[in-house]
N, C-alpha and C. Protein backbone atom coordinates (compact mmCIF):
# COMPACT_ATOMS: atom_id res chain seq x y z
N UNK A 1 0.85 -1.16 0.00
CA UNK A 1 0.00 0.00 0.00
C UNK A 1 0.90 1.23 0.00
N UNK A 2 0.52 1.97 -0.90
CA UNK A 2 1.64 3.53 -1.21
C UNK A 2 1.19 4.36 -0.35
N UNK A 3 1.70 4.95 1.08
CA UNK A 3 1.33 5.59 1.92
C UNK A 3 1.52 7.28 1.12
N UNK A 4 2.27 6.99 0.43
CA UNK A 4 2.59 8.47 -0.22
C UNK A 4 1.62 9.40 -0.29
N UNK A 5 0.74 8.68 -1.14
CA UNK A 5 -0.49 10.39 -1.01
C UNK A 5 -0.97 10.76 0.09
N UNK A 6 -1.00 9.66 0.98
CA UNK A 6 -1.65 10.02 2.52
C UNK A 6 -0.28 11.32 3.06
N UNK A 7 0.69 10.75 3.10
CA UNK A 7 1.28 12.09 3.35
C UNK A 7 1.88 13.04 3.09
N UNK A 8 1.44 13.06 1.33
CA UNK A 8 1.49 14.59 0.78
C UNK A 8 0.24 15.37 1.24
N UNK A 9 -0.76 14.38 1.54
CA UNK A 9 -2.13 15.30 1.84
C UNK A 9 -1.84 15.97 2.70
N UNK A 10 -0.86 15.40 4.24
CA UNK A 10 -0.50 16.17 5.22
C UNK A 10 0.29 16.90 4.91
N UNK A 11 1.22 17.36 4.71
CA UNK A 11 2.21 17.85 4.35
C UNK A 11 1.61 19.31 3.63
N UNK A 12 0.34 18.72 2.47
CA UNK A 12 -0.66 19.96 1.77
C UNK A 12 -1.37 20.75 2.72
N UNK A 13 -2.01 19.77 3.58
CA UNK A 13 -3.11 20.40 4.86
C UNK A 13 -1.89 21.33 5.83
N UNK A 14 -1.16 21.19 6.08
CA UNK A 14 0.27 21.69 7.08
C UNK A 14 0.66 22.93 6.00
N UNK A 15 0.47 23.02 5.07
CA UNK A 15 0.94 24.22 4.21
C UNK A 15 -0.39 25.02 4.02
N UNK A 16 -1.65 24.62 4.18
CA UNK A 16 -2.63 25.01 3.68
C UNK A 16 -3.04 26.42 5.29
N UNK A 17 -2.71 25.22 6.16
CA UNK A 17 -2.95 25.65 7.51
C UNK A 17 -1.61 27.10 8.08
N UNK A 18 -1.08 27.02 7.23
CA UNK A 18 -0.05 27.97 7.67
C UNK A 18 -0.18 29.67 6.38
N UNK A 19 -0.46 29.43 5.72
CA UNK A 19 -0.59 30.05 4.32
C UNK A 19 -0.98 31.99 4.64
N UNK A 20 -1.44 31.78 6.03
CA UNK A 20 -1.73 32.71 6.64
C UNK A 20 -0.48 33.30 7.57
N UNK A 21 0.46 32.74 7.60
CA UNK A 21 1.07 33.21 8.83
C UNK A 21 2.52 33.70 8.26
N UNK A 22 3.27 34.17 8.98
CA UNK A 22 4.10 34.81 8.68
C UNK A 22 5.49 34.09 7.89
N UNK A 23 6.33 34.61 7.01
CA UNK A 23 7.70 33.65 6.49
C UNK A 23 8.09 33.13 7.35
N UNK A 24 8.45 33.52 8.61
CA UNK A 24 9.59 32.54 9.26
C UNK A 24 8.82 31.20 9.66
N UNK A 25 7.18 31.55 10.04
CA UNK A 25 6.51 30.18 10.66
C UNK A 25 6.59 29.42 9.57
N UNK A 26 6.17 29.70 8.09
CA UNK A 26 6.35 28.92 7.33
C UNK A 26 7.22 27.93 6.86
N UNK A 27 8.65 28.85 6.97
CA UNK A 27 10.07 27.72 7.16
C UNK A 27 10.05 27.01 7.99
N UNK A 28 9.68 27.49 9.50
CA UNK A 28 9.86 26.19 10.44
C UNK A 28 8.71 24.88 10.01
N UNK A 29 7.43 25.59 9.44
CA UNK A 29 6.65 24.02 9.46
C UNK A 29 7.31 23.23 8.34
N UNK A 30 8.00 24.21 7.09
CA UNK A 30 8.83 23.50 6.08
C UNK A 30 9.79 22.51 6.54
N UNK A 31 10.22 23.01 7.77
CA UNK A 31 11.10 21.92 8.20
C UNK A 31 10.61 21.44 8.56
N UNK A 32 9.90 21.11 9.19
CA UNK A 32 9.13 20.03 10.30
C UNK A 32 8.57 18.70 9.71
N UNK A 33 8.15 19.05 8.20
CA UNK A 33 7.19 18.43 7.54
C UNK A 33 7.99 17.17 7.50
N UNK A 34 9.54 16.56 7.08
CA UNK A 34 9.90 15.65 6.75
C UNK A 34 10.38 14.56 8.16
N UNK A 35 9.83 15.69 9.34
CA UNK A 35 10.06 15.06 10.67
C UNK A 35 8.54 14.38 11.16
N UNK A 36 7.69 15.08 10.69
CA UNK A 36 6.43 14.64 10.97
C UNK A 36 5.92 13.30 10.08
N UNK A 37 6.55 13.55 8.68
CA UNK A 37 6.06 12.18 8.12
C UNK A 37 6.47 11.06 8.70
N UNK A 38 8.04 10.81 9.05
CA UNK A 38 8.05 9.77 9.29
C UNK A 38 7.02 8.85 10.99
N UNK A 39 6.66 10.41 11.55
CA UNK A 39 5.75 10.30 12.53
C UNK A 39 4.52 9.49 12.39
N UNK A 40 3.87 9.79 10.86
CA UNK A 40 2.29 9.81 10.24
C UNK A 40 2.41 8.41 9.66
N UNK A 41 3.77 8.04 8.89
CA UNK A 41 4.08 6.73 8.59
C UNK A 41 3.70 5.83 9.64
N UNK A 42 4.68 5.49 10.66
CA UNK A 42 4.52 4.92 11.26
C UNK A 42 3.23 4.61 11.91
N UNK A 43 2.42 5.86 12.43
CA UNK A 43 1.01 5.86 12.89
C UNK A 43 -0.04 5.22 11.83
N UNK A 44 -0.11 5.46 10.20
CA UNK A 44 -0.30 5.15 9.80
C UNK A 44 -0.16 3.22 9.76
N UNK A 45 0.72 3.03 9.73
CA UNK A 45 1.31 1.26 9.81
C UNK A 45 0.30 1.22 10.81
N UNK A 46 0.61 1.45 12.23
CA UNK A 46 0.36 1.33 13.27
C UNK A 46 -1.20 0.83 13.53
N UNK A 47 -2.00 1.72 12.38
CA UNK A 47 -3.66 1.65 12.32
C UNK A 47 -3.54 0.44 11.43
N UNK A 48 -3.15 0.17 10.18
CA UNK A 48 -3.70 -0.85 9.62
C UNK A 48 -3.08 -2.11 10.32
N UNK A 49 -2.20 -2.29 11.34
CA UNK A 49 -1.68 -3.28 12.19
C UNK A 49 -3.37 -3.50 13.03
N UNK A 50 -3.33 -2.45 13.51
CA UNK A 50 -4.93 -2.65 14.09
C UNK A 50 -5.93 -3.05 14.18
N UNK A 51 -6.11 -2.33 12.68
CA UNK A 51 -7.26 -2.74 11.68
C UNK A 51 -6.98 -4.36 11.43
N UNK A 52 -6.15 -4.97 11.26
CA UNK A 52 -5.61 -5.89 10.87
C UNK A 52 -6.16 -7.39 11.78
N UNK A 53 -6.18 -6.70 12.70
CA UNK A 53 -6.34 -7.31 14.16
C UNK A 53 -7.54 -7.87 14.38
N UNK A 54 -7.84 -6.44 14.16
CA UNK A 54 -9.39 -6.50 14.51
C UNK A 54 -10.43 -6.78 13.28
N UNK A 55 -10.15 -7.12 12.06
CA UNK A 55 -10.77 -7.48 11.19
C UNK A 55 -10.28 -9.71 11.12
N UNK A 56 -9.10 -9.76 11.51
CA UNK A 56 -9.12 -11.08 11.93
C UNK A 56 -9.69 -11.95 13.27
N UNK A 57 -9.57 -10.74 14.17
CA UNK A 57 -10.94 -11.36 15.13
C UNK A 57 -12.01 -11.83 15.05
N UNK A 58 -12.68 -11.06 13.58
CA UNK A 58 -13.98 -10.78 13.38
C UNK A 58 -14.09 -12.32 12.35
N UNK A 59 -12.84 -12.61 11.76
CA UNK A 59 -13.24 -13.71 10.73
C UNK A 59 -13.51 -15.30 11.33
N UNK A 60 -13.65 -16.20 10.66
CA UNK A 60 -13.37 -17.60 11.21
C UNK A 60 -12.32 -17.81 10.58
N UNK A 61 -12.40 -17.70 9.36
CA UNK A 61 -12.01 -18.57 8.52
C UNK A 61 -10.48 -17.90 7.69
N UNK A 62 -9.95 -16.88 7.95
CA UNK A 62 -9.20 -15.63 7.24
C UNK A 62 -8.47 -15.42 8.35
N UNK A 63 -7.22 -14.86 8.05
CA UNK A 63 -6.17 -14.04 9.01
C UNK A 63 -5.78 -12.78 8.07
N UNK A 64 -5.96 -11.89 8.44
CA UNK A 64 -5.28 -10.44 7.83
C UNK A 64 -3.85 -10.29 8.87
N UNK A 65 -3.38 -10.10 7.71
CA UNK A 65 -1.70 -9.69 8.34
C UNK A 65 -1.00 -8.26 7.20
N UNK A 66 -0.17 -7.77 7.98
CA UNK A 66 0.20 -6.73 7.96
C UNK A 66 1.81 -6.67 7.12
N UNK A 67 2.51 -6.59 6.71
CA UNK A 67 3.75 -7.05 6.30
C UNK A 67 4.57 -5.89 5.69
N UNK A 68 5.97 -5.49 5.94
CA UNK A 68 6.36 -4.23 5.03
C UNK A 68 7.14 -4.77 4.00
N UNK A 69 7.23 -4.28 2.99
CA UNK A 69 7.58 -3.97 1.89
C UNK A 69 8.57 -2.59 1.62
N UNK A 70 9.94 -2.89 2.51
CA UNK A 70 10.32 -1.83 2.52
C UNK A 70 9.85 -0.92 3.05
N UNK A 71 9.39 0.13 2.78
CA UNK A 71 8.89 1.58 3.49
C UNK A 71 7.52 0.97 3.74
N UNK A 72 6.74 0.41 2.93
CA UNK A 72 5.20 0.06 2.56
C UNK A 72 4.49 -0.81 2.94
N UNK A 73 3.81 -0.72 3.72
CA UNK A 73 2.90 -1.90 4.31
C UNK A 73 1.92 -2.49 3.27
N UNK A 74 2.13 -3.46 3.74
CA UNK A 74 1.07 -4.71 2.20
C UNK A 74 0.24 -5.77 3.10
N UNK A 75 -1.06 -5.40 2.85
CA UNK A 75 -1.91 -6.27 3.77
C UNK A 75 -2.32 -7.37 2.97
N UNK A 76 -2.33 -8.61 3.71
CA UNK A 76 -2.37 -9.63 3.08
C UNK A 76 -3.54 -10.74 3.66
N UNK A 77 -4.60 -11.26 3.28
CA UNK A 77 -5.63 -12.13 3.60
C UNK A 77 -5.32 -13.56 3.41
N UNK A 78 -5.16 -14.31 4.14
CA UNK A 78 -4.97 -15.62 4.06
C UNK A 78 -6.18 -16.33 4.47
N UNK A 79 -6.18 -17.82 3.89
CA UNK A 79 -7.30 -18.41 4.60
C UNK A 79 -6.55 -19.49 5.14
N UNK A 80 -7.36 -19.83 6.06
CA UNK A 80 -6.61 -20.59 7.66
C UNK A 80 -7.49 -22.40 7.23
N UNK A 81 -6.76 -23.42 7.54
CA UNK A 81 -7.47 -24.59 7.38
C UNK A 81 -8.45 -24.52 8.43
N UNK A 82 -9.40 -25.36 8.26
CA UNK A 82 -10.64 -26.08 9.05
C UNK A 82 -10.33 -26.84 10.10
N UNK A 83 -11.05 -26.26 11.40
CA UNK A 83 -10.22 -26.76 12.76
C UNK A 83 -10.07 -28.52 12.47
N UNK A 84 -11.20 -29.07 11.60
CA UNK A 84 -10.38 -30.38 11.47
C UNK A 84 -9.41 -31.38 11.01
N UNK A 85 -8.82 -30.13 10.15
CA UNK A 85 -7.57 -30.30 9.25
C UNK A 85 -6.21 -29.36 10.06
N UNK A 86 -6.77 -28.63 11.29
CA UNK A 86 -5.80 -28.62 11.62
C UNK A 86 -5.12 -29.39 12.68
N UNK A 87 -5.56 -30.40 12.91
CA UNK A 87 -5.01 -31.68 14.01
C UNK A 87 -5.11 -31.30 15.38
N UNK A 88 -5.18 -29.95 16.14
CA UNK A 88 -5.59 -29.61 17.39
C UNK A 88 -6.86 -29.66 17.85
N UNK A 89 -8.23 -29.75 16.91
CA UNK A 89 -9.13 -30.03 17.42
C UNK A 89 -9.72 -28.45 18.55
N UNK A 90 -9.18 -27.57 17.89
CA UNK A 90 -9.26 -26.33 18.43
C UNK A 90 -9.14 -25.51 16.74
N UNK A 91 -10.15 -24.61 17.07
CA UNK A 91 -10.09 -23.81 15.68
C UNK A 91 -8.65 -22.83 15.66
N UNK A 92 -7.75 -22.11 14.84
CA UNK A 92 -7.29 -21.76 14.65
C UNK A 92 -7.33 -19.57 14.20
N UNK A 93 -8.62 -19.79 13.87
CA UNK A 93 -9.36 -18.34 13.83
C UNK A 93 -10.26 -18.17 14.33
N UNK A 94 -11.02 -17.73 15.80
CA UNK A 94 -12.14 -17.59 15.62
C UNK A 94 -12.60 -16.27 16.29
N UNK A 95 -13.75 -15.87 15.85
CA UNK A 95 -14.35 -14.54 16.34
C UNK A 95 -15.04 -14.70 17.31
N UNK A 96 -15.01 -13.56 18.35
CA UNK A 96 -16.07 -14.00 19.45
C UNK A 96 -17.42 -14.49 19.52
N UNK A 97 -17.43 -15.64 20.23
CA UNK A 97 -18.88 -15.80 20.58
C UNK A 97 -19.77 -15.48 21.02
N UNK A 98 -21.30 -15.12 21.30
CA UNK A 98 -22.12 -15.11 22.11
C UNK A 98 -21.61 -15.00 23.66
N UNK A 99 -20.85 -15.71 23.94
CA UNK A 99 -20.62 -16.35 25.06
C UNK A 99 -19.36 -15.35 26.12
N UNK A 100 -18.99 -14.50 24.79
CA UNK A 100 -17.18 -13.68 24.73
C UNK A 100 -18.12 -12.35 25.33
N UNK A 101 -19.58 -11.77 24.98
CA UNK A 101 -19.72 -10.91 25.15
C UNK A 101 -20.17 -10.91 26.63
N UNK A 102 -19.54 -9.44 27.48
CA UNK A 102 -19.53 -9.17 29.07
C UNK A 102 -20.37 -8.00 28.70
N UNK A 103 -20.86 -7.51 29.84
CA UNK A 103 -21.53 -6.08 29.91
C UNK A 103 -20.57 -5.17 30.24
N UNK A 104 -20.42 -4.13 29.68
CA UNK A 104 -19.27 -3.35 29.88
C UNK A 104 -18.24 -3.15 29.20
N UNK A 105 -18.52 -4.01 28.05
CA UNK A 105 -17.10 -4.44 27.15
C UNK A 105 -17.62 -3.50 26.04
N UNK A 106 -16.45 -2.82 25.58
CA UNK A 106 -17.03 -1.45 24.47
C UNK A 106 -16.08 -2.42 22.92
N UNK A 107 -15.26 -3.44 23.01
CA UNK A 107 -14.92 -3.80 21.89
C UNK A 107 -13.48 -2.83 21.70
N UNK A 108 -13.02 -2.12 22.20
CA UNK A 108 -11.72 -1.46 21.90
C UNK A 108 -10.54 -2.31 22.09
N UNK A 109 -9.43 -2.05 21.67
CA UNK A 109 -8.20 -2.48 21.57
C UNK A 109 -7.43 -1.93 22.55
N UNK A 110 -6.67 -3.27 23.53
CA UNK A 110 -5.44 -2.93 24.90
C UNK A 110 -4.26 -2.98 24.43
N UNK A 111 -3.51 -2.33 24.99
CA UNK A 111 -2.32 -2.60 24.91
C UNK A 111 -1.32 -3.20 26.06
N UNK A 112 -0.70 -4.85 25.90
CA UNK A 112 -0.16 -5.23 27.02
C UNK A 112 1.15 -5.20 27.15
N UNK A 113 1.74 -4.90 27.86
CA UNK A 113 3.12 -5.54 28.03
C UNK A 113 3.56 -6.86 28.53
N UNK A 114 3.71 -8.01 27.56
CA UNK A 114 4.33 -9.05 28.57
C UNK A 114 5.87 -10.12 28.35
N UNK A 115 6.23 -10.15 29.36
CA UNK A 115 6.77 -10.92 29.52
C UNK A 115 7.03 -12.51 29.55
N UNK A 116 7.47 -13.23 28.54
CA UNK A 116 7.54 -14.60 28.52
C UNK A 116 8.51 -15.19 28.58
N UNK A 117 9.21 -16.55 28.80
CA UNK A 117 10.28 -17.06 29.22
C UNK A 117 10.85 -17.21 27.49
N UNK A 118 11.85 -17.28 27.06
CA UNK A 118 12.59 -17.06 25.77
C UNK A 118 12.13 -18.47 25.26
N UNK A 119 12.34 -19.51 25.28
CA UNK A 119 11.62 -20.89 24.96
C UNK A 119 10.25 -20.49 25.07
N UNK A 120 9.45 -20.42 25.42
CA UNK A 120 8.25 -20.33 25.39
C UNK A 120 7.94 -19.28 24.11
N UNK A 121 8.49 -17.92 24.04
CA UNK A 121 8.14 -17.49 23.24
C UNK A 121 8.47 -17.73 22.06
N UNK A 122 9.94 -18.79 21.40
CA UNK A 122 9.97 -19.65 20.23
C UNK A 122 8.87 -20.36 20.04
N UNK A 123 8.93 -21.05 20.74
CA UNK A 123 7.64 -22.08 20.14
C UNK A 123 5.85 -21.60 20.05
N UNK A 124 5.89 -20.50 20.77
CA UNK A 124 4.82 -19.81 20.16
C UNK A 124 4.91 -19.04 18.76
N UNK A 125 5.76 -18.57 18.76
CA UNK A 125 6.15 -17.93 17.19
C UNK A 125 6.20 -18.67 16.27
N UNK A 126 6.70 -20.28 16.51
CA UNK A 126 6.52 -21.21 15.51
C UNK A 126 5.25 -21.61 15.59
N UNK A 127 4.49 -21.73 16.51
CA UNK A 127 2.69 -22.38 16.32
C UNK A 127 2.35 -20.94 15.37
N UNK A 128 2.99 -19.78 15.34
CA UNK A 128 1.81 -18.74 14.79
C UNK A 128 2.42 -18.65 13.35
N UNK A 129 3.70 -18.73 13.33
CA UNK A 129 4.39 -19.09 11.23
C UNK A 129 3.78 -20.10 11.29
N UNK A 130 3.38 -21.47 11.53
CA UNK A 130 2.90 -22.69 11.11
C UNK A 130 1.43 -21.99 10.78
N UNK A 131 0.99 -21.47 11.50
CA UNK A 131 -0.61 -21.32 11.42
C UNK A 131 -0.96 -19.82 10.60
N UNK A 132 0.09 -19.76 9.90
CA UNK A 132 0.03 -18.18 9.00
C UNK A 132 0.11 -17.21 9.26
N UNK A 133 0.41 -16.89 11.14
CA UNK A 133 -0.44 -15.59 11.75
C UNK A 133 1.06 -14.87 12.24
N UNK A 134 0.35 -13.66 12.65
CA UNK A 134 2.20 -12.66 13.46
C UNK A 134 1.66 -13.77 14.75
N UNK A 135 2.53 -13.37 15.56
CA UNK A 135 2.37 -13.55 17.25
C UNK A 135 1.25 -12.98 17.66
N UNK A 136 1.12 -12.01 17.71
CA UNK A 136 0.09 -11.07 18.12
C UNK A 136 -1.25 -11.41 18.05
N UNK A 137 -1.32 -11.85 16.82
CA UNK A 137 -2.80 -12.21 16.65
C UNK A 137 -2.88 -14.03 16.61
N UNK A 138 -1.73 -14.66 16.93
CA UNK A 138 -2.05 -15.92 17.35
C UNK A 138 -2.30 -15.83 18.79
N UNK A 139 -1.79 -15.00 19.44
CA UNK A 139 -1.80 -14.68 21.28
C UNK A 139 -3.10 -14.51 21.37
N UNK A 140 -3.63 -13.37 20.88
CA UNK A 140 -4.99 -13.36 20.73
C UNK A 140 -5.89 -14.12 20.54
N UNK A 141 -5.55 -15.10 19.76
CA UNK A 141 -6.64 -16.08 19.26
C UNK A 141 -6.54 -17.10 20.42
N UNK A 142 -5.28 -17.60 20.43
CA UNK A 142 -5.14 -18.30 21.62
C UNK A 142 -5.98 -17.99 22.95
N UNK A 143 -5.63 -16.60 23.58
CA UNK A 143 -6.65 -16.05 24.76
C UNK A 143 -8.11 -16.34 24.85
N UNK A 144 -8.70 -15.56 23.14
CA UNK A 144 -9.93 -15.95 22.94
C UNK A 144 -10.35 -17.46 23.29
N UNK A 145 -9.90 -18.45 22.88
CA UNK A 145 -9.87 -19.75 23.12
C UNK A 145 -10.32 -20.08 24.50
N UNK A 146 -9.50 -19.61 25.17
CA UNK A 146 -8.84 -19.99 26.83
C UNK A 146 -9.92 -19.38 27.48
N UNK A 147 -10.89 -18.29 27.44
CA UNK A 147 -11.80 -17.79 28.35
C UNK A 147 -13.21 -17.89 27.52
N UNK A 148 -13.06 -18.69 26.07
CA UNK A 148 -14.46 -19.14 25.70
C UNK A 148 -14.83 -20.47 25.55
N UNK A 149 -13.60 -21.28 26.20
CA UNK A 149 -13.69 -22.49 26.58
C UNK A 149 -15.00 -23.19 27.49
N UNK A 150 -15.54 -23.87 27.27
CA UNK A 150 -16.72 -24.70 27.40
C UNK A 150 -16.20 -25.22 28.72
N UNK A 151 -14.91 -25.53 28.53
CA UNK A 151 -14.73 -26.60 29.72
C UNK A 151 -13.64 -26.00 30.48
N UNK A 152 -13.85 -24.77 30.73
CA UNK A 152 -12.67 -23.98 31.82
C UNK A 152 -13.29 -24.00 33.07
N UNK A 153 -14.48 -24.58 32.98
CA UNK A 153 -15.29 -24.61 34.37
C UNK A 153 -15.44 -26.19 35.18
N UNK A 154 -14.47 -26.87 34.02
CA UNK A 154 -14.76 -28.37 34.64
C UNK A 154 -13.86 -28.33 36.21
N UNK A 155 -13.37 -27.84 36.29
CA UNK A 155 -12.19 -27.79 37.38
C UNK A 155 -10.73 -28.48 37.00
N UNK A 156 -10.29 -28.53 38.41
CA UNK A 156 -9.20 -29.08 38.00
C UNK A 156 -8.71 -30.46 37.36
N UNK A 157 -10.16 -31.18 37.09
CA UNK A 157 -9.81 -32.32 36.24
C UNK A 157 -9.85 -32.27 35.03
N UNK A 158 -9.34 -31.56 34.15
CA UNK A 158 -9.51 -31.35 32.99
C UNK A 158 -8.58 -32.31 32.13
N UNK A 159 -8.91 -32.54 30.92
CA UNK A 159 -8.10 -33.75 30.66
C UNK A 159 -7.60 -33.14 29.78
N UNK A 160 -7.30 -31.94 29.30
CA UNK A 160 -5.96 -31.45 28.20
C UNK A 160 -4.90 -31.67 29.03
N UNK A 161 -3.45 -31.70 28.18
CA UNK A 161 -2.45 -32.32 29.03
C UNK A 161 -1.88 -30.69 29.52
N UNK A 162 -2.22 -29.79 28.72
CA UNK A 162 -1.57 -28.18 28.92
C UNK A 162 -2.20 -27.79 30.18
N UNK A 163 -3.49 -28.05 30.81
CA UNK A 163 -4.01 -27.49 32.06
C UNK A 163 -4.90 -28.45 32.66
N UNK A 164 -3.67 -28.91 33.74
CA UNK A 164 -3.44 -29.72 34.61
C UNK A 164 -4.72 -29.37 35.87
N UNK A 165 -4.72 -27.45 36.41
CA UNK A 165 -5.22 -27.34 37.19
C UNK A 165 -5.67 -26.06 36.48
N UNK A 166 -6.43 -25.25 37.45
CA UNK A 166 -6.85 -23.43 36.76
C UNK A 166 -5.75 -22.41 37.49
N UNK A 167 -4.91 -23.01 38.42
CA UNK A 167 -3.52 -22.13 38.78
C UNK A 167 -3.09 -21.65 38.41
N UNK A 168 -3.01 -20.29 38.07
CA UNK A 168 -1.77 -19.56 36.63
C UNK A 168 -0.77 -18.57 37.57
N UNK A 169 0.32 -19.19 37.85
CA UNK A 169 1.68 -18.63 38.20
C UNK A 169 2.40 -18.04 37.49
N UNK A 170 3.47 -17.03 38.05
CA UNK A 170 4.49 -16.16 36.99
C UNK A 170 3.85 -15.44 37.02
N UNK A 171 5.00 -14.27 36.41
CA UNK A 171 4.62 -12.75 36.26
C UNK A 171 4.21 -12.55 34.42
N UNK A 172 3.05 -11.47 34.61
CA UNK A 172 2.70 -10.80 33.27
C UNK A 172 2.73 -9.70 33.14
């Protein structure tokens, strides 16, 4: 995707907005302009990373991913196999359920910081290249999973071999 016209438009609107004001303000926004794009770039990325996100939440069957191309972000739609072709017996994309929606929940996007043990986070990065996806939105999908689980209420006898008990230790 050619971000370019998006920020000549700024760059036009930033000249348009000044057109009134005196020479010297004008030089300084002249300068500014090639400091601000790379600002608008990035913010720019930043939204269709988002968008990205949140339009693969919404799918079953599709992962949108985000990818640069050099300066240029190139969004890309994949389709994801059928949870029964993918041998986990757990879907691989899915959008919230009925079940996902709380009262209070407006649908916006968090931002977390976490921390994972360096092994752990390989082999998650490889479940999310195997399964087409960044990290990000395999973490996600994964989560979704984990609190729209049917059987997170069986207790601690649960017979997946990954959760033994509902105990979750370590720092996040």
């Amino acid at each position: 995707m050619d971000l370019h016209p998006y920020l000549t438009q700024v760059a036009h609107d930033l000249d348009r907005a000044t057109a009134l004001a005196d020479e010297p303000t004008r030089e300084v926004v002249g300068r500014l302009v090639p400091s601000v794009e790379t600002a608008v770039r990035s913010a720019l990325v930043q939204a269709l990373s988002d968008a990205a996100a949140s339009l693969t939440s919404e799918l079953e069957d599709a992962v949108v991913t985000v990818r640069m191309d050099g300066r240029d972000p190139v969004l890309e739609v994949r389709q994801v196999p059928a949870p029964a072709a993918s041998g986990t017996g757990a879907p691989l994309a899915t959008g919230p359920g009925p079940e996902a929606d709380t009262a209070g929940e407006d649908g916006g996007l968090a931002r977390v910081s976490l921390r994972l043990p360096e092994l752990l986070k390989e082999q998650a990065e490889g479940r999310a290249g195997a399964a087409g996806q960044s990290l990000n939105t395999w973490i996600v999908q994964a989560l979704r999973r984990a609190v729209t689980d049917r059987h997170a209420d069986a207790g601690p006898d649960r017979t997946t071999p990954y959760h033994r008990t509902r105990r979750v230790t370590g720092w996040a």
